[in-house]
Each structure stands twice: as C-alpha cells, then as structure tokens.
PDB file of N, CA and C in Angstrom:
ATOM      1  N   UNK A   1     -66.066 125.062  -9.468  1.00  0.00           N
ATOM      2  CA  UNK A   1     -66.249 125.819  -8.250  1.00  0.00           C
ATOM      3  C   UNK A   1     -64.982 125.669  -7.402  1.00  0.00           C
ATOM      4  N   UNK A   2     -64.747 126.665  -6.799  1.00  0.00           N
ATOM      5  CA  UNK A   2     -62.825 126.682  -5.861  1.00  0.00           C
ATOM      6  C   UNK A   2     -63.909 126.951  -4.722  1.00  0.00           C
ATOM      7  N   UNK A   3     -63.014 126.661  -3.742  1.00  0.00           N
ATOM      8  CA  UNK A   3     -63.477 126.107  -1.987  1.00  0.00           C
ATOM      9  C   UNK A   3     -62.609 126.614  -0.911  1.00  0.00           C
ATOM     10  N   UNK A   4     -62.627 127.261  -0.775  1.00  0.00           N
ATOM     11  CA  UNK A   4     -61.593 127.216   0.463  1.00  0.00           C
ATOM     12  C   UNK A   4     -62.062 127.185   2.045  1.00  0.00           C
ATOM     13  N   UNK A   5     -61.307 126.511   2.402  1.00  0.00           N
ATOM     14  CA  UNK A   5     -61.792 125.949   3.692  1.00  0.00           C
ATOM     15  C   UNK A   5     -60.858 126.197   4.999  1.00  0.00           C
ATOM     16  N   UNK A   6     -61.121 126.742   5.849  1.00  0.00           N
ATOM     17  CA  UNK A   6     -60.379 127.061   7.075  1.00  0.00           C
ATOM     18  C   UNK A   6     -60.644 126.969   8.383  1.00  0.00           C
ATOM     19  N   UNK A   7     -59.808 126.719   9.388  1.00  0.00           N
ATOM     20  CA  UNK A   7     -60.791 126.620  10.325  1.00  0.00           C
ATOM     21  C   UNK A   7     -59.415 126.630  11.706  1.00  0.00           C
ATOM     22  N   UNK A   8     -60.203 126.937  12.291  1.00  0.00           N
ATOM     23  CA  UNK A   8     -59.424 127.112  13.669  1.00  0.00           C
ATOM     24  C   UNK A   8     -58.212 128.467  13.824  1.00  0.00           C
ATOM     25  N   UNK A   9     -59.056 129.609  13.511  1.00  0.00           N
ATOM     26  CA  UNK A   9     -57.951 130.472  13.380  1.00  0.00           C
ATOM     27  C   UNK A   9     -57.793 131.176  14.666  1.00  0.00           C
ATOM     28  N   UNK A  10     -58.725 130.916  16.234  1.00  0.00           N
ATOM     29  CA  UNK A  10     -58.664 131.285  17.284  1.00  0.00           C
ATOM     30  C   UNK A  10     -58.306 133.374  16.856  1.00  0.00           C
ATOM     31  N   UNK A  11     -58.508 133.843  16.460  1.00  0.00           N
ATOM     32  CA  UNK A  11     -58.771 135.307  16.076  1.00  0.00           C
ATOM     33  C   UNK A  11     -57.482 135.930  15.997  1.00  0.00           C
ATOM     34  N   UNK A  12     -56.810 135.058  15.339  1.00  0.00           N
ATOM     35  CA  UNK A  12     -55.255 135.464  14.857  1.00  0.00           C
ATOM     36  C   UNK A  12     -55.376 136.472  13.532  1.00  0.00           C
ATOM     37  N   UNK A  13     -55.231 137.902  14.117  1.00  0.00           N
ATOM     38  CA  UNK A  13     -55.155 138.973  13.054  1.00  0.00           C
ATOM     39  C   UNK A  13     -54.721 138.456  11.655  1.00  0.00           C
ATOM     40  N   UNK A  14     -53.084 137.886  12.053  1.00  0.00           N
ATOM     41  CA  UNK A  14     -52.725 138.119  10.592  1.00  0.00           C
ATOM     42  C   UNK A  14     -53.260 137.098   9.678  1.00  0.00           C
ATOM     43  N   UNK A  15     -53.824 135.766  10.245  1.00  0.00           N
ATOM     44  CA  UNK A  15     -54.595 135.028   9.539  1.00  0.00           C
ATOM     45  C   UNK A  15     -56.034 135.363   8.953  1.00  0.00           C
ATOM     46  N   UNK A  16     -56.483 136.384   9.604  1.00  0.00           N
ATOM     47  CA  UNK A  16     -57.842 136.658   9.236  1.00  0.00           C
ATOM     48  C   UNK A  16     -57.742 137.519   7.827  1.00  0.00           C
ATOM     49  N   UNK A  17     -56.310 138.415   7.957  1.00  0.00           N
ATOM     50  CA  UNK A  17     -55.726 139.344   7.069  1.00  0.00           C
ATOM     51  C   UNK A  17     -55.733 138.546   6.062  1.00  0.00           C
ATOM     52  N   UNK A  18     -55.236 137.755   5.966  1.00  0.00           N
ATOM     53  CA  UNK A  18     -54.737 137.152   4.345  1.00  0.00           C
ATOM     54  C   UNK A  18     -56.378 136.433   4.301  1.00  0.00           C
ATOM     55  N   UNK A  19     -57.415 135.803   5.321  1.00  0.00           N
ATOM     56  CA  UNK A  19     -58.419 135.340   4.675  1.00  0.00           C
ATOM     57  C   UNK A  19     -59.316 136.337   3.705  1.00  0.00           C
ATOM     58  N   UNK A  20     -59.175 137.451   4.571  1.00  0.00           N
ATOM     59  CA  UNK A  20     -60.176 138.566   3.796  1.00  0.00           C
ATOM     60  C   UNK A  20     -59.433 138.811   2.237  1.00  0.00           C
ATOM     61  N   UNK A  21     -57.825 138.440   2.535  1.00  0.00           N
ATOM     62  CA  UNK A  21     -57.288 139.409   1.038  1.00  0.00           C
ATOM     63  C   UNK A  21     -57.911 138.126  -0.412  1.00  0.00           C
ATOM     64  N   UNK A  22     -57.683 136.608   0.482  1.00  0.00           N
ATOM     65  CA  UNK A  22     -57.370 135.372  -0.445  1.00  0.00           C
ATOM     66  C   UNK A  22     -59.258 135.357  -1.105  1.00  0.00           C
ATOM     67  N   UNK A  23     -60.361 135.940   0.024  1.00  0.00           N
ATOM     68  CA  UNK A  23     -61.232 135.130   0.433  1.00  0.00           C
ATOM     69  C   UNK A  23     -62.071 135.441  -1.351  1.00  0.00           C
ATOM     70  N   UNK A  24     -61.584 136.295  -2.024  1.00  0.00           N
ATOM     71  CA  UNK A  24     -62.467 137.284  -3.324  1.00  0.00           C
ATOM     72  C   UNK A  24     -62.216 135.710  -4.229  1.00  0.00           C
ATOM     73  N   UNK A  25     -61.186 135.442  -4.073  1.00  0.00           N
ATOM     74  CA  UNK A  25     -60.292 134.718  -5.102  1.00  0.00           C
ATOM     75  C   UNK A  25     -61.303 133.162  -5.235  1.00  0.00           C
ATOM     76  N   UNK A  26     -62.236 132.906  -4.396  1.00  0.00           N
ATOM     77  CA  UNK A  26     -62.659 131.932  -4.004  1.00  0.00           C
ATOM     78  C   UNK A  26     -64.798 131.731  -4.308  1.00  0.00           C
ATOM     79  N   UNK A  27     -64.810 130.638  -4.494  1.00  0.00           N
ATOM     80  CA  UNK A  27     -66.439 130.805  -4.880  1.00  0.00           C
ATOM     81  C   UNK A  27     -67.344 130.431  -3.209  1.00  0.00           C
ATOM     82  N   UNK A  28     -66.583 129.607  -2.787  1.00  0.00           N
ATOM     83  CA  UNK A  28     -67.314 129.424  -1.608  1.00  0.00           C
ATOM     84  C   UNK A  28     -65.918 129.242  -0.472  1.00  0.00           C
ATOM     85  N   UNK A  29     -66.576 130.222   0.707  1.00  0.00           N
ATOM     86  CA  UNK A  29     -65.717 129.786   1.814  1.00  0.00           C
ATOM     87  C   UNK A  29     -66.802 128.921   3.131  1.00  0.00           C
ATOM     88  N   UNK A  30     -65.663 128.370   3.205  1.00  0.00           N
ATOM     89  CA  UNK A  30     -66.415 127.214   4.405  1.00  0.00           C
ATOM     90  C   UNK A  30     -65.764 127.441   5.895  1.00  0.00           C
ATOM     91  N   UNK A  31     -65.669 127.854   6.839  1.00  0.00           N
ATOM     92  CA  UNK A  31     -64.985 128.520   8.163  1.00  0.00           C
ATOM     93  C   UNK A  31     -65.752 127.739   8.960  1.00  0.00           C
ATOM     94  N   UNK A  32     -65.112 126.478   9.195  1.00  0.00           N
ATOM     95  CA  UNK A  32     -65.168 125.661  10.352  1.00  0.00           C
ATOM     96  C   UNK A  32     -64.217 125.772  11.392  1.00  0.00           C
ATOM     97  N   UNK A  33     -64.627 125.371  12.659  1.00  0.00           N
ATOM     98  CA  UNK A  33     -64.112 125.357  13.778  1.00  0.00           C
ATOM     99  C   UNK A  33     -64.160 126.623  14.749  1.00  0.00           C
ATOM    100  N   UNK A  34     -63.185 126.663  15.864  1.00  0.00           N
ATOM    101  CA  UNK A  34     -63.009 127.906  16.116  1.00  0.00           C
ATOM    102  C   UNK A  34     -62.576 128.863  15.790  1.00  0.00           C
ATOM    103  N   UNK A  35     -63.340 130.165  15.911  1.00  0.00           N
ATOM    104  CA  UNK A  35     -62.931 131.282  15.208  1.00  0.00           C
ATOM    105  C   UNK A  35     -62.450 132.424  16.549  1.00  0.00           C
ATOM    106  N   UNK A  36     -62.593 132.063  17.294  1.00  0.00           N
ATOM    107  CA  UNK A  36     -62.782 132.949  18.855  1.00  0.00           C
ATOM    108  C   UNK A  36     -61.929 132.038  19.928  1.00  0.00           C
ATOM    109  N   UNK A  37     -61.143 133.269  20.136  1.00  0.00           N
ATOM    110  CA  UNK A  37     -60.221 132.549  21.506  1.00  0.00           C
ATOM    111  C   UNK A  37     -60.459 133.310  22.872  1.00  0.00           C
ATOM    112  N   UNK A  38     -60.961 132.029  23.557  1.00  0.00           N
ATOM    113  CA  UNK A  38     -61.884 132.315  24.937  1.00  0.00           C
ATOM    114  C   UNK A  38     -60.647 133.029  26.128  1.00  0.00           C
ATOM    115  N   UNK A  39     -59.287 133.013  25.594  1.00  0.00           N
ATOM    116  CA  UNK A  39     -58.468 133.239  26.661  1.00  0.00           C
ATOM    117  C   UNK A  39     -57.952 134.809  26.281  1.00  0.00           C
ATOM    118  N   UNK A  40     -58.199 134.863  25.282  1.00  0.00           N
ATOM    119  CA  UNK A  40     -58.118 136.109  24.786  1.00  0.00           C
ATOM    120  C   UNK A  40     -58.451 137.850  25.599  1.00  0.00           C
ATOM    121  N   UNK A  41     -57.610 138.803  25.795  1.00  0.00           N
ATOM    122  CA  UNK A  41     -57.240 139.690  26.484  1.00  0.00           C
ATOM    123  C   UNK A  41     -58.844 140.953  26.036  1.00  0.00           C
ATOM    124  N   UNK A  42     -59.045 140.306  24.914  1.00  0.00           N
ATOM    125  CA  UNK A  42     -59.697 141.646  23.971  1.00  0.00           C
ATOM    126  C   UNK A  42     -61.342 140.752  24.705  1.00  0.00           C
ATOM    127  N   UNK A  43     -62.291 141.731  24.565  1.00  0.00           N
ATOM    128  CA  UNK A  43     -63.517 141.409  24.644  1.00  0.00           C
ATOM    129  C   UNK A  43     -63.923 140.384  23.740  1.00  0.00           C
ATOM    130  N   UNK A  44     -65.110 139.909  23.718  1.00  0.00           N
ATOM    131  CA  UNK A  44     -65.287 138.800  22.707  1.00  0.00           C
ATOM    132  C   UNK A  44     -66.131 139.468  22.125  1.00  0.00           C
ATOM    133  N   UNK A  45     -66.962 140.444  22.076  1.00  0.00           N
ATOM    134  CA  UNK A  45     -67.961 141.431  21.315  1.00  0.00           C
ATOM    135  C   UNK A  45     -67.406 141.984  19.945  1.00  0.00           C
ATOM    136  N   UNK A  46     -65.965 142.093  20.932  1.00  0.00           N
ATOM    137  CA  UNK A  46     -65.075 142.924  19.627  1.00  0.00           C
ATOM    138  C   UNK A  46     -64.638 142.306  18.578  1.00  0.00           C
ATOM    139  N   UNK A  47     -64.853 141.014  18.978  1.00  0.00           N
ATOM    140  CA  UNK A  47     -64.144 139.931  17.837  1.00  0.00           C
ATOM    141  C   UNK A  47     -65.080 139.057  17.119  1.00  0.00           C
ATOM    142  N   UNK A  48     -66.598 139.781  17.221  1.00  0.00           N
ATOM    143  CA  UNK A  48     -67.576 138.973  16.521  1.00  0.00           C
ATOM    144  C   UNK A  48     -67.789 139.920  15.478  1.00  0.00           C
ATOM    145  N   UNK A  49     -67.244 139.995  14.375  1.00  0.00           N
ATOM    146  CA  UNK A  49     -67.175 140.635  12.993  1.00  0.00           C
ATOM    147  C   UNK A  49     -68.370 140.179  12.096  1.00  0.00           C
ATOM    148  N   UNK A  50     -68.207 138.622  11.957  1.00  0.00           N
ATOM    149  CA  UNK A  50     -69.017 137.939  11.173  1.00  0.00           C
ATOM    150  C   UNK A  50     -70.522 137.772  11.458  1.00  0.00           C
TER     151      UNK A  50
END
C-alpha cells in the first residue's frame, strides 16, 4: 500500500495542483493539518472543495 501524506497546505493553488495530479498515483491519502488560510482574501466557502 503507498501513502501519501500532506498537510498544511493553507490553500496554496499550486500545491493543491500537483496534489490532485500526484494524488491517482497513491492508495491512500492522509491530509492532515491545515488546509484553509483564515487570512486569506478569497471567501472561505470558496475554498471548501473537499
């Protein structure tokens, strides 16, 4: 089983980019920490995907 594990990406586009491209490649993803940055310009509605 492959794992990948990430965490604290505070809703950094291009990190989310490569999670979605890497994420197939993987049997289980584990997304700890923060995923949402409270200082952030954009709504927080908009950035709840998951």
């Amino acid at each position: 089983m492959r794992c990948l594990v990430v965490a604290d990406l505070h809703y950094s586009l291009p990190q989310l980019d490569w999670l979605v491209s890497a994420a197939p490649q993987f049997d289980l993803l584990i997304f700890a920490g923060d995923a949402l940055d409270i200082g952030s310009i954009v709504d927080f509605r908009a950035r709840s995907w998951w």
